[in-house]
Protein backbone atom coordinates (compact mmCIF):
# COMPACT_ATOMS: atom_id res chain seq x y z
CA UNK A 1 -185.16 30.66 23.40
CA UNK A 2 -187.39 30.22 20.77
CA UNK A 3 -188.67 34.09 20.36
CA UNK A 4 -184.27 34.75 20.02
CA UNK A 5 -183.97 32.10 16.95
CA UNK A 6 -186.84 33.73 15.18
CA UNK A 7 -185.20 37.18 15.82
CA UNK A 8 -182.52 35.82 14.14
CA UNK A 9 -184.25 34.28 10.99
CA UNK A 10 -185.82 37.66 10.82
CA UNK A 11 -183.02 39.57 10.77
CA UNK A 12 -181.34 36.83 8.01
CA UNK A 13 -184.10 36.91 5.72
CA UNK A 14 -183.79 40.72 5.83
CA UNK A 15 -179.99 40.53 5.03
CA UNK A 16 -178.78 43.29 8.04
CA UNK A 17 -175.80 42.83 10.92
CA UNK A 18 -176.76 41.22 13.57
CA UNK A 19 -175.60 42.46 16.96
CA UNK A 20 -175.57 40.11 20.04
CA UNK A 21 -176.16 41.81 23.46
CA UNK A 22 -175.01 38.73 26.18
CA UNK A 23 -177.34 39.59 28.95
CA UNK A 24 -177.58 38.87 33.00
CA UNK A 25 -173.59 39.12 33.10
CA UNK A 26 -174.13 40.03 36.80
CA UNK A 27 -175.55 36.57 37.85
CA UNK A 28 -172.82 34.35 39.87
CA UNK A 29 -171.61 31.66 37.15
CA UNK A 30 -172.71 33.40 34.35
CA UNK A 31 -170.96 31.96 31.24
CA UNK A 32 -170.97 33.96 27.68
CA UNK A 33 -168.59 31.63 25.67
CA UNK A 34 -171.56 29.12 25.90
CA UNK A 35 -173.72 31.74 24.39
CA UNK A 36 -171.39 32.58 21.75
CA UNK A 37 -170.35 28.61 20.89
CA UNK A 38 -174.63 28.35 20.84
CA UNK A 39 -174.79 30.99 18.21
CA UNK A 40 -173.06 28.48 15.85
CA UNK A 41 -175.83 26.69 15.34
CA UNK A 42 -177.77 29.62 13.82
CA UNK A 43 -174.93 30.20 11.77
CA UNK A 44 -173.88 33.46 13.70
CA UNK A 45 -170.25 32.95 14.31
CA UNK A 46 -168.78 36.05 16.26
CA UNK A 47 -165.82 38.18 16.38
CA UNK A 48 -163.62 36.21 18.55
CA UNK A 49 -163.78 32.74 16.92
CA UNK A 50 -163.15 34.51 13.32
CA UNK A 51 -166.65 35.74 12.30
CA UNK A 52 -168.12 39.43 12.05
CA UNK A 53 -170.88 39.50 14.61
CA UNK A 54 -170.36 41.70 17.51
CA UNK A 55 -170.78 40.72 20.81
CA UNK A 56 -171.42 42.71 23.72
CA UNK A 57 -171.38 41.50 27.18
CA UNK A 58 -174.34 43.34 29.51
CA UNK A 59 -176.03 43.30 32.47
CA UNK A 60 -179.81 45.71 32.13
CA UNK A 61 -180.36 45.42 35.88
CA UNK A 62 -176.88 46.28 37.35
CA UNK A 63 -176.26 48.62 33.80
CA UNK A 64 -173.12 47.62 32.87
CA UNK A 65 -171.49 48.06 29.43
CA UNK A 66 -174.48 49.52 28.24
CA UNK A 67 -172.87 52.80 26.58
CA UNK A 68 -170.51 49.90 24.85
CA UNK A 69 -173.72 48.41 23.08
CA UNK A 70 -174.22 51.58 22.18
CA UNK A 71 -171.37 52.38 20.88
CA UNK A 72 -171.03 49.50 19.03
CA UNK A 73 -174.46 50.05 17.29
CA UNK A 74 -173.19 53.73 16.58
CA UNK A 75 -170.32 51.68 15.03
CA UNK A 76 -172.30 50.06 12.92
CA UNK A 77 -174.84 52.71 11.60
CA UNK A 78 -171.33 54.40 10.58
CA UNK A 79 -169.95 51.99 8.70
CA UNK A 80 -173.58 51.28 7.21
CA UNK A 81 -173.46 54.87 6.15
CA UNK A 82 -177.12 54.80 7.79
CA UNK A 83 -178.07 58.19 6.96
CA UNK A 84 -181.95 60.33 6.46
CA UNK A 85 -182.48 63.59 5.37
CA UNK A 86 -184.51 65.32 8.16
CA UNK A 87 -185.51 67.90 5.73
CA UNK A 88 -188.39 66.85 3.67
CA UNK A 89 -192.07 65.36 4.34
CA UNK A 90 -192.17 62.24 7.12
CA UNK A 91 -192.55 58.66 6.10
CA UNK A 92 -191.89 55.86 7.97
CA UNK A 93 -193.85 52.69 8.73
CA UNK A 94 -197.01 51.33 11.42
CA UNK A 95 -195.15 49.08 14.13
CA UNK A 96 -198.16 48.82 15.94
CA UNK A 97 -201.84 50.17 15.91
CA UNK A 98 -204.80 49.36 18.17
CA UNK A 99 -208.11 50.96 19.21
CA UNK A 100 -207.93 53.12 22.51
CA UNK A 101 -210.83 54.70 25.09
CA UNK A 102 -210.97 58.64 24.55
CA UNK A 103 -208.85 58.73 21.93
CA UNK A 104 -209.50 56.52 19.00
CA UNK A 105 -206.77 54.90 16.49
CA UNK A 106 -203.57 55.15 18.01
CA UNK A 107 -200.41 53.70 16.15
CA UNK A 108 -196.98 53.13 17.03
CA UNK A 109 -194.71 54.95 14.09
CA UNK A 110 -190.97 54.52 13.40
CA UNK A 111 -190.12 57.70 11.17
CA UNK A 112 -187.80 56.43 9.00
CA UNK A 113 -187.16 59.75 6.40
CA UNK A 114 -188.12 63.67 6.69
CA UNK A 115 -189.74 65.16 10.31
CA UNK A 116 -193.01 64.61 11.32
CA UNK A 117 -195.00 67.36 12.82
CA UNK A 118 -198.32 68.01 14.62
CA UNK A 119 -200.78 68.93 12.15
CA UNK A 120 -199.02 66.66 9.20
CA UNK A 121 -202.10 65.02 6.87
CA UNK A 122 -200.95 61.57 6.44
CA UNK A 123 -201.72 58.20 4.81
CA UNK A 124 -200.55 54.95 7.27
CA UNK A 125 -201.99 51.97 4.42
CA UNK A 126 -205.81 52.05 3.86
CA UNK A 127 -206.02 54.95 6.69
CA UNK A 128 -205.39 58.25 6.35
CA UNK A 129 -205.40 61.09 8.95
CA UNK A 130 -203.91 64.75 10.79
CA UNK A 131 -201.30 64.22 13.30
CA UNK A 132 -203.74 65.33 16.22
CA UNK A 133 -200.72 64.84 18.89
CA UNK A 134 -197.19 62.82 19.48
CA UNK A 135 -195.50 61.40 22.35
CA UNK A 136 -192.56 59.79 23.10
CA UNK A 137 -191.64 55.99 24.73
CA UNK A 138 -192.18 57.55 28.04
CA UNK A 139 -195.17 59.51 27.27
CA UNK A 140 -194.13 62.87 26.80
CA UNK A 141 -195.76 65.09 24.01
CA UNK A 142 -193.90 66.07 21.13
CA UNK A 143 -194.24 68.93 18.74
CA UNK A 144 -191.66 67.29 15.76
CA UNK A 145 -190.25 63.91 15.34
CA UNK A 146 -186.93 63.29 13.15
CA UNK A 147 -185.16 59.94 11.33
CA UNK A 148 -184.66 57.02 13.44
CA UNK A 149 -187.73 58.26 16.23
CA UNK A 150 -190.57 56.19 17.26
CA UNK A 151 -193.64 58.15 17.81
CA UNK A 152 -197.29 57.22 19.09
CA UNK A 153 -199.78 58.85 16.63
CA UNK A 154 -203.22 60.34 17.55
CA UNK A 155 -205.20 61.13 14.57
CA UNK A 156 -206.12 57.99 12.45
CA UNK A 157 -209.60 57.75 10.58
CA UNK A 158 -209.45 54.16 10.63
CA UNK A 159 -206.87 51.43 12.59
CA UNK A 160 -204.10 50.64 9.95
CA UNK A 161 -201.99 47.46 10.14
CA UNK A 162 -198.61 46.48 11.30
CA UNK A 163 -196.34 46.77 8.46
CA UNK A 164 -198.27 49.55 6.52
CA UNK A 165 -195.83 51.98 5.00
CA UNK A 166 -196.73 56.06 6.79
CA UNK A 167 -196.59 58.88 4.20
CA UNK A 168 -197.59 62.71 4.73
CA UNK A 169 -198.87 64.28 1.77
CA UNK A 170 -199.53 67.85 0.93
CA UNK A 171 -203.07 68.21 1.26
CA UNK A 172 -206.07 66.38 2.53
CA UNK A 173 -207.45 65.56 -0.73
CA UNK A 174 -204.75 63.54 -1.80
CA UNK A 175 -204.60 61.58 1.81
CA UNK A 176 -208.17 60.60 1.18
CA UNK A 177 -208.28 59.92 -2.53
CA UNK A 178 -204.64 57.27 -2.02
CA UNK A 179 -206.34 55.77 0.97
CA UNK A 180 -209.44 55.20 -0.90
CA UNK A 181 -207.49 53.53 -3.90
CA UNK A 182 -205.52 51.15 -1.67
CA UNK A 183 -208.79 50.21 0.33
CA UNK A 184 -209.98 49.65 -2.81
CA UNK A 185 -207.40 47.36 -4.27
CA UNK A 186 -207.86 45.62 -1.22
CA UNK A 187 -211.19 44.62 -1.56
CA UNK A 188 -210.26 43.79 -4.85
CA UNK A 189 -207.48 41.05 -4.18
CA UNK A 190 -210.03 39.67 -1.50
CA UNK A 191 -212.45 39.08 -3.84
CA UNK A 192 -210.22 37.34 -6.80
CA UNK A 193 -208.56 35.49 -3.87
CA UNK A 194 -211.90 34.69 -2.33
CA UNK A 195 -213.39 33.25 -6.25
CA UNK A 196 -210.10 31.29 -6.93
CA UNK A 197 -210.50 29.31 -3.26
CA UNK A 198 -213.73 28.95 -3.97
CA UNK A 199 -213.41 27.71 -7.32
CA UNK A 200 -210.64 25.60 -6.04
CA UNK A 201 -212.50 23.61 -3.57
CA UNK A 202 -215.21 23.41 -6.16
CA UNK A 203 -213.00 20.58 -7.74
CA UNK A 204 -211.54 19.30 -5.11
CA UNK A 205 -214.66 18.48 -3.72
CA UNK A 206 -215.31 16.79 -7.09
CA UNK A 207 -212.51 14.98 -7.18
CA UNK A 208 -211.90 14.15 -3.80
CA UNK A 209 -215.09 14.29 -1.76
CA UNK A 210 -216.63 17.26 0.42
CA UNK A 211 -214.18 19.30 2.20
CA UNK A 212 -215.50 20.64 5.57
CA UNK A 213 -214.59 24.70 6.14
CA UNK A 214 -215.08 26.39 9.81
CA UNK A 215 -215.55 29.87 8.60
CA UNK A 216 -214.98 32.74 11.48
CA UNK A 217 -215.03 35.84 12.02
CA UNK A 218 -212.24 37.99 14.04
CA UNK A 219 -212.37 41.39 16.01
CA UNK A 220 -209.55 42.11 18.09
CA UNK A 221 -208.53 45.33 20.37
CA UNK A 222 -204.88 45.57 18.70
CA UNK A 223 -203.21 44.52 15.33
CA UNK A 224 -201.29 42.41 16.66
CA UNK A 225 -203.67 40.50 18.70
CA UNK A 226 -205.49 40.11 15.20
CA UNK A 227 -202.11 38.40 13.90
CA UNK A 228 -201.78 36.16 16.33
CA UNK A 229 -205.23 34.69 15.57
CA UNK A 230 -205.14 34.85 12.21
CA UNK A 231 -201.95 32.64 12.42
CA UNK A 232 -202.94 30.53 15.49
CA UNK A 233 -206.26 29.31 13.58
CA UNK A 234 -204.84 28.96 10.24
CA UNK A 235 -202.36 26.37 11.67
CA UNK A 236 -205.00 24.09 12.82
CA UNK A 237 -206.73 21.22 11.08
CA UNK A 238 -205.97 18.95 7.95
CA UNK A 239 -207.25 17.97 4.60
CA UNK A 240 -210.01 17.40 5.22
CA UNK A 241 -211.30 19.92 7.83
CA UNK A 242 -209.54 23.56 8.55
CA UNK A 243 -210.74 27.03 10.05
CA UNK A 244 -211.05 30.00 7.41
CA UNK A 245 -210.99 33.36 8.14
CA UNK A 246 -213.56 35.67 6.77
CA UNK A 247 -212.88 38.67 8.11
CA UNK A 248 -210.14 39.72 10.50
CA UNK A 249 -209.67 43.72 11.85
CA UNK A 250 -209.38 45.77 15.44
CA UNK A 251 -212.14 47.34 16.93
CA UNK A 252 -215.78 46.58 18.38
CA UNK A 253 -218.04 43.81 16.89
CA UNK A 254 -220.56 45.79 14.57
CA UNK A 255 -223.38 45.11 12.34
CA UNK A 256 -221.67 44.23 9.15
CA UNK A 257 -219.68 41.82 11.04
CA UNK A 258 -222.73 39.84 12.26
CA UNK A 259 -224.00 40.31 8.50
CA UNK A 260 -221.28 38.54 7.29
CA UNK A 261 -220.98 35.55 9.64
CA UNK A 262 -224.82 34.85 9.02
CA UNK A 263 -224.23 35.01 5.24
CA UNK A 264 -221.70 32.20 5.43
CA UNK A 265 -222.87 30.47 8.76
CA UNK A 266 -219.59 32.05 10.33
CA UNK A 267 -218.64 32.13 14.39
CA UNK A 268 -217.73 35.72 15.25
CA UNK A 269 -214.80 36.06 17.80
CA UNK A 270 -214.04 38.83 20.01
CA UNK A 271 -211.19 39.00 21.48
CA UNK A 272 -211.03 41.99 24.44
CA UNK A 273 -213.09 43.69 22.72
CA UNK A 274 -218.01 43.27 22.65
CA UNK A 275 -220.45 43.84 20.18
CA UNK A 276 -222.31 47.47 20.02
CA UNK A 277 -225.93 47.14 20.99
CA UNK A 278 -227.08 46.81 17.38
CA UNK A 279 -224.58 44.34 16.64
CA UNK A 280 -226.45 42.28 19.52
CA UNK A 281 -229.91 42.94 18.88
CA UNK A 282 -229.12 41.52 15.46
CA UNK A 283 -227.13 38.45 16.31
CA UNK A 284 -230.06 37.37 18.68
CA UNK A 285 -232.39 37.91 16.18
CA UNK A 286 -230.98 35.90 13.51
CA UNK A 287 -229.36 33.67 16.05
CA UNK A 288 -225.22 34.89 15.03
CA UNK A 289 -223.59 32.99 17.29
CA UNK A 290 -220.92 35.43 19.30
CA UNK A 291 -218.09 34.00 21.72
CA UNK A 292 -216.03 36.19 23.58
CA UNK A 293 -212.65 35.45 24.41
CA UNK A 294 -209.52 36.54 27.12
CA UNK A 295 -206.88 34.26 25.90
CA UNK A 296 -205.58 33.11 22.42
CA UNK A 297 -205.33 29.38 23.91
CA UNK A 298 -208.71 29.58 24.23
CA UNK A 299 -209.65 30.43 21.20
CA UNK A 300 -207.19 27.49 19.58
CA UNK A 301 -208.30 25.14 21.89
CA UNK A 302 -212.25 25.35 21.32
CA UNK A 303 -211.53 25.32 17.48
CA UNK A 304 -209.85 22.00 17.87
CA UNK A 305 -212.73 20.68 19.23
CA UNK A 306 -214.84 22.47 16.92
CA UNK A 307 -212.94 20.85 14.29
CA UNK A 308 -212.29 17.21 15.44
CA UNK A 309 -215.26 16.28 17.23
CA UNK A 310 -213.85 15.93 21.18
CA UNK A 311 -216.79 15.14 23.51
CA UNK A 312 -215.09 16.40 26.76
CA UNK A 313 -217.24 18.59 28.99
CA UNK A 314 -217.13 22.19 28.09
CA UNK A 315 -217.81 25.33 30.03
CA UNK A 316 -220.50 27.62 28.74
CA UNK A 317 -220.67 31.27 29.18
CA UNK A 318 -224.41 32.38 29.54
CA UNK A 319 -225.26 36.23 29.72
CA UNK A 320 -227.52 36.97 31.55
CA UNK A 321 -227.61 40.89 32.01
CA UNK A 322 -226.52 44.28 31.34
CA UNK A 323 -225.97 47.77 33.25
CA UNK A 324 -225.08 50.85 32.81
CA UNK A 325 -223.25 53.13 35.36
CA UNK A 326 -225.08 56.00 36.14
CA UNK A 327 -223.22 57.29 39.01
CA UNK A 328 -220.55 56.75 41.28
CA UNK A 329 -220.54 57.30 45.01
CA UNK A 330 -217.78 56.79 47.37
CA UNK A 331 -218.70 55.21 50.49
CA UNK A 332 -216.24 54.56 53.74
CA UNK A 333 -215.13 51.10 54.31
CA UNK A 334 -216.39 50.08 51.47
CA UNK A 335 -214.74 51.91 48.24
CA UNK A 336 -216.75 53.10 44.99
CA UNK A 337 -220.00 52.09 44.63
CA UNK A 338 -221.74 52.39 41.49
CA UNK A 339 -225.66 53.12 40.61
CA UNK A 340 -227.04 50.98 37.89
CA UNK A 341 -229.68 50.81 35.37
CA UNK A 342 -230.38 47.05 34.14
CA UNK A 343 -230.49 47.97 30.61
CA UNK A 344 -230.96 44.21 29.42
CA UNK A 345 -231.74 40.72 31.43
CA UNK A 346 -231.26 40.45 35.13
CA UNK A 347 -228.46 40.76 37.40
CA UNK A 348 -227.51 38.20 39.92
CA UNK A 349 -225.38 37.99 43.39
CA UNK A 350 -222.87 35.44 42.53
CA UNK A 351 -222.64 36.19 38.97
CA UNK A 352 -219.22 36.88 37.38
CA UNK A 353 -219.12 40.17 35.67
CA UNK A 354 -216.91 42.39 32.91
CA UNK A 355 -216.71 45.92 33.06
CA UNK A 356 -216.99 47.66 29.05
CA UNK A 357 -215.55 50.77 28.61
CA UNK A 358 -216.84 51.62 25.27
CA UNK A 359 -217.67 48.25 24.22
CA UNK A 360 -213.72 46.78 25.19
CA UNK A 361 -213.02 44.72 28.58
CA UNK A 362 -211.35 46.32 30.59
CA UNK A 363 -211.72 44.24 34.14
CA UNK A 364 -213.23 41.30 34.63
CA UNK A 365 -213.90 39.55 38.17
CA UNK A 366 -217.06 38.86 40.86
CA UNK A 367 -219.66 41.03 42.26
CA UNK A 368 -218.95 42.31 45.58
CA UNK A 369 -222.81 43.79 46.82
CA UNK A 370 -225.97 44.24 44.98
CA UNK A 371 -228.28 46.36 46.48
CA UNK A 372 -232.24 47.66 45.94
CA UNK A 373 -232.06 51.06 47.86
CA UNK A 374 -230.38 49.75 51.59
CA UNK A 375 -231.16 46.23 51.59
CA UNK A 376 -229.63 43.11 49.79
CA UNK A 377 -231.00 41.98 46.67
CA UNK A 378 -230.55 38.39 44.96
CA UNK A 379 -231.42 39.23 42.04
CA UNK A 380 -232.56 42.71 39.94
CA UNK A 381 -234.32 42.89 36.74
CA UNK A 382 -234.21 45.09 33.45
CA UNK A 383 -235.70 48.23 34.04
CA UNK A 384 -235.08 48.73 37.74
CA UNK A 385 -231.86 50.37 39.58
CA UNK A 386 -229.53 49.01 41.88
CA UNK A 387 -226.19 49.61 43.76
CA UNK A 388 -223.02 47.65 42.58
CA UNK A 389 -219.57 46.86 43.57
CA UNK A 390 -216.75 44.87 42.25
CA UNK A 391 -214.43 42.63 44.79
CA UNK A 392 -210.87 44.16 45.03
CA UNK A 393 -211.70 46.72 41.78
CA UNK A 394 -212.91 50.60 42.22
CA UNK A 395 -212.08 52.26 39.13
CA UNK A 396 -215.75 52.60 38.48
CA UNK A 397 -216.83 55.54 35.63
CA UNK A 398 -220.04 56.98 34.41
CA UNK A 399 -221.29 55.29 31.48
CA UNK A 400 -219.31 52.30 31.43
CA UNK A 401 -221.26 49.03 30.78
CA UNK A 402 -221.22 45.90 33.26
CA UNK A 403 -221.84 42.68 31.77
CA UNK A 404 -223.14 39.90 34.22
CA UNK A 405 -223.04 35.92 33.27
CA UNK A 406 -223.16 32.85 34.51
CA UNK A 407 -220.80 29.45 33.67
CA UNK A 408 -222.46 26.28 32.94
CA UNK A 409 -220.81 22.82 32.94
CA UNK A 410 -222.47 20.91 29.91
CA UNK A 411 -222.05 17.02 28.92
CA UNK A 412 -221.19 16.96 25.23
CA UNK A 413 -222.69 13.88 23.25
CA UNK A 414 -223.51 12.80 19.99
C-alpha cells in the first residue's frame, strides 16, 4: 500500500532497522513469502533469502506471535545499545498537537531522555508551558513519564508543531525568554523568505510575463490537518498559476487572520474549525471572503477550479443565521431540546445546521423542530427565542453556537 512504501522511505532516509510485522496470518490462504519476495522491490531483502530484516509473522485480531514482535524489537533495541538516562530533566519531541474544548493546547509527546513530571516548565518549539496534567494511550493520568513513553500534555501557551523538539528548563523565565527567541527567528526567516519570492517573481514577471498567485490563508483544528493542506495546495497548479500560502496554524479564525488576507486579497480557509465574532464582523465589513471546509478534497478540488478556470456548477454555502444555546430541556419522546437566542440573521425549518463548541464543528446535520413557544415556526429572526432540535443528535450544551445555512446551486459563466 502506498502509506507502507512511504513508511519505508521514511525509515531509509533516517538510516534505522526496519522490522516487518506480516499481518492477517489468520485469514484462510494467507501467503507471507509473497510479502517478503514484494519487499524486494523496496530494497528490503529479509532474513530468510540472505538479508538482515526481520520478519515476523502476526495476526492483531486472533493475537498471535505478538510477544515474538516484541521480542524481536527488544532484540533489536539491545543490539542498538538503545539506552536513556531517566535521571535528568525531560526532552523529547511534539508528535502531534491540536486545539481541544475545556482544555486548550494539547500535544502528543514522545519523551525521548530524563522523566517528565507534573509541574515541569517546558519549551515544545515557539511554545512554552507547565505540565498542567499527563495521561497515558488509554487515558489514564500520570504523575511521571520516563525514556521511550508517549505522553498527552496539558499545559501549552500556544499550539506547537509536529516535529518541534520538547525541553524542560529550570525556571519560567528561561521557558519564556527561548520561546520568544525562536518565535522570533521565525518571523525572521518568513520575512527574508517572503522578500526573496517576492523579489524573485519581480523578474520573472519581467522576463517572462505576469505570473498569477492564489494567496490563502489556513486555520486548522490539529497540526496535522494544517500539513496536509499546506502540502495538498502547494502541489497544485503550474508556471504560470499556483496557490501560496500566507499563513498556516491551528486554532479559531481571528482578527489578524482576516487582516492579513485583506492586505494581500487572500481566501481564508477553515478547516473544522469558525471565525470568533470579531473575526466576522470584520470580514463582512471589508468583504474577507471566508470558506469553511469538512474535507481536504474539498478544499483541493475548489482551488483547481479557482486556479484553471472550470465553469461547472458549484454549490454555494449561504449563512443565514446564528444561535446560541441558552438552555437545555429534556423532553419524552422527543430527546434534548435546546432554547435559543438568534444572535445573528434568521433561522429556517429546512436549513442545514453546525453545532460550534467554542468556535470548532463539532456536528453537523438538519434541523429536527423549530418552535416559537408551542407552535411551529418557519422561520425566526435575530433577536427573538425559539426551541431547537437536531435529527438523530442530542448532545446539546449551554453556550454552544448553532450555525444555520442554506446550499445554493449556481451556473458559473464568463
Amino acid at each position: 500500500m502506498p502509506q507502507t512504501v512511504e513508511a519505508i522511505r521514511h525509515a531509509r532516509a533516517a538510516h534505522v532497522p526496519v522490522i516487518v510485522a506480516i499481518n492477517k496470518m489468520d485469514k484462510p490462504g494467507a501467503n507471507p513469502e509473497r510479502v517478503r519476495t514484494e519487499l524486494l522491490q523496496h530494497e528490503l531483502v529479509v532474513e530468510s533469502l540472505g538479508g538482515d530484516v526481520q520478519v515476523v509473522e502476526v495476526s492483531a485480531k486472533k493475537r498471535m506471535n505478538l510477544d515474538g514482535l516484541e521480542e524481536a524489537i527488544l532484540m533489536q533495541a539491545e543490539i542498538l545499545d538503545l539506552k536513556a538516562n531517566p535521571n535528568r530533566e525531560a526532552q523529547g519531541v511534539v508528535v502531534e498537537a491540536r486545539m481541544e474544548t475545556g482544555r486548550g493546547s494539547v500535544a502528543t509527546v514522545l519523551v525521548q531522555r530524563g522523566t517528565l513530571h507534573v509541574g515541569d516548565i517546558f519549551v515544545g518549539g515557539k511554545e512554552w508551558g507547565r505540565v498542567r496534567a499527563m495521561t497515558d494511550h488509554r487515558g489514564q493520568k500520570l504523575d511521571s513519564a520516563g525514556p521511550g513513553t508517549p505522553v498527552e500534555v496539558v499545559g501549552f501557551q500556544g499550539t506547537p508543531g509536529a516535529g518541534d523538539d520538547f525541553i524542560v528548563t529550570n525556571n519560567e523565565q528561561k521557558a519564556r525568554e527561548v520561546a520568544e527567541y525562536r518565535d522570533r527567528k521565525g518571523r525572521e526567516a518568513m520575512q527574508v523568505k517572503t522578500a526573496r519570492s517576492s523579489m524573485e517573481e519581480m523578474f520573472a514577471r519581467i522576463q517572462a510575463g505576469e505570473v498569477k498567485e492564489f494567496p490563502v490563508v489556513i486555520k486548522a483544528d490539529v497540526q496535522g490537518s494544517v500539513e496536509a493542506l499546506v502540502g495538498t495546495l502547494e502541489k497544485i497548479g503550474n508556471d504560470d498559476v499556483r496557490v501560496r500560502v500566507l499563513h498556516a496554524a491551528v486554532g479559531a479564525i481571528n482578527e489578524s487572520d482576516v487582516t492579513l488576507a485583506r492586505a494581500s486579497h487572500a481566501l481564508t480557509i477553515g478547516f473544522n474549525v469558525r471565525a470568533n465574532a470579531q473575526a466576522r464582523d470584520l470580514a463582512r465589513r471589508d468583504g474577507a471572503e471566508i470558506r469553511y471546509y469538512s474535507i481536504i478534497y474539498d478544499v483541493a478540488e475548489d482551488m483547481k477550479r479557482a486556479l484553471s478556470g472550470m465553469l461547472a456548477p458549484v454549490l454555494k454555502e449561504n449563512f443565514i443565521g446564528y444561535a446560541e444555546i441558552r438552555q437545555v430541556f429534556n423532553i419524552t419522546k422527543v430527546g434534548r431540546v435546546a432554547g435559543c437566542m438568534i444572535t445573528e440573521g434568521v433561522v429556517r425549518r429546512g436549513a442545514k445546521v453546525r453545532l460550534l463548541r467554542e468556535n470548532v464543528v463539532i456536528h453537523e446535520g438538519a434541523l429536527g423542530q423549530l418552535k416559537r413557544f408551542k407552535d411551529d415556526a418557519k422561520e425566526v429572526r435575530e433577536g427573538y427565542e425559539c426551541g431547537m432540535s437536531f435529527e438523530n443528535y442530542n448532545d446539546l450544551q449551554v453556550g454552544d453556537v448553532i450555525e444555520c445555512y442554506e446550499i445554493e446551486e449556481i451556473a458559473v459563466t464568463l
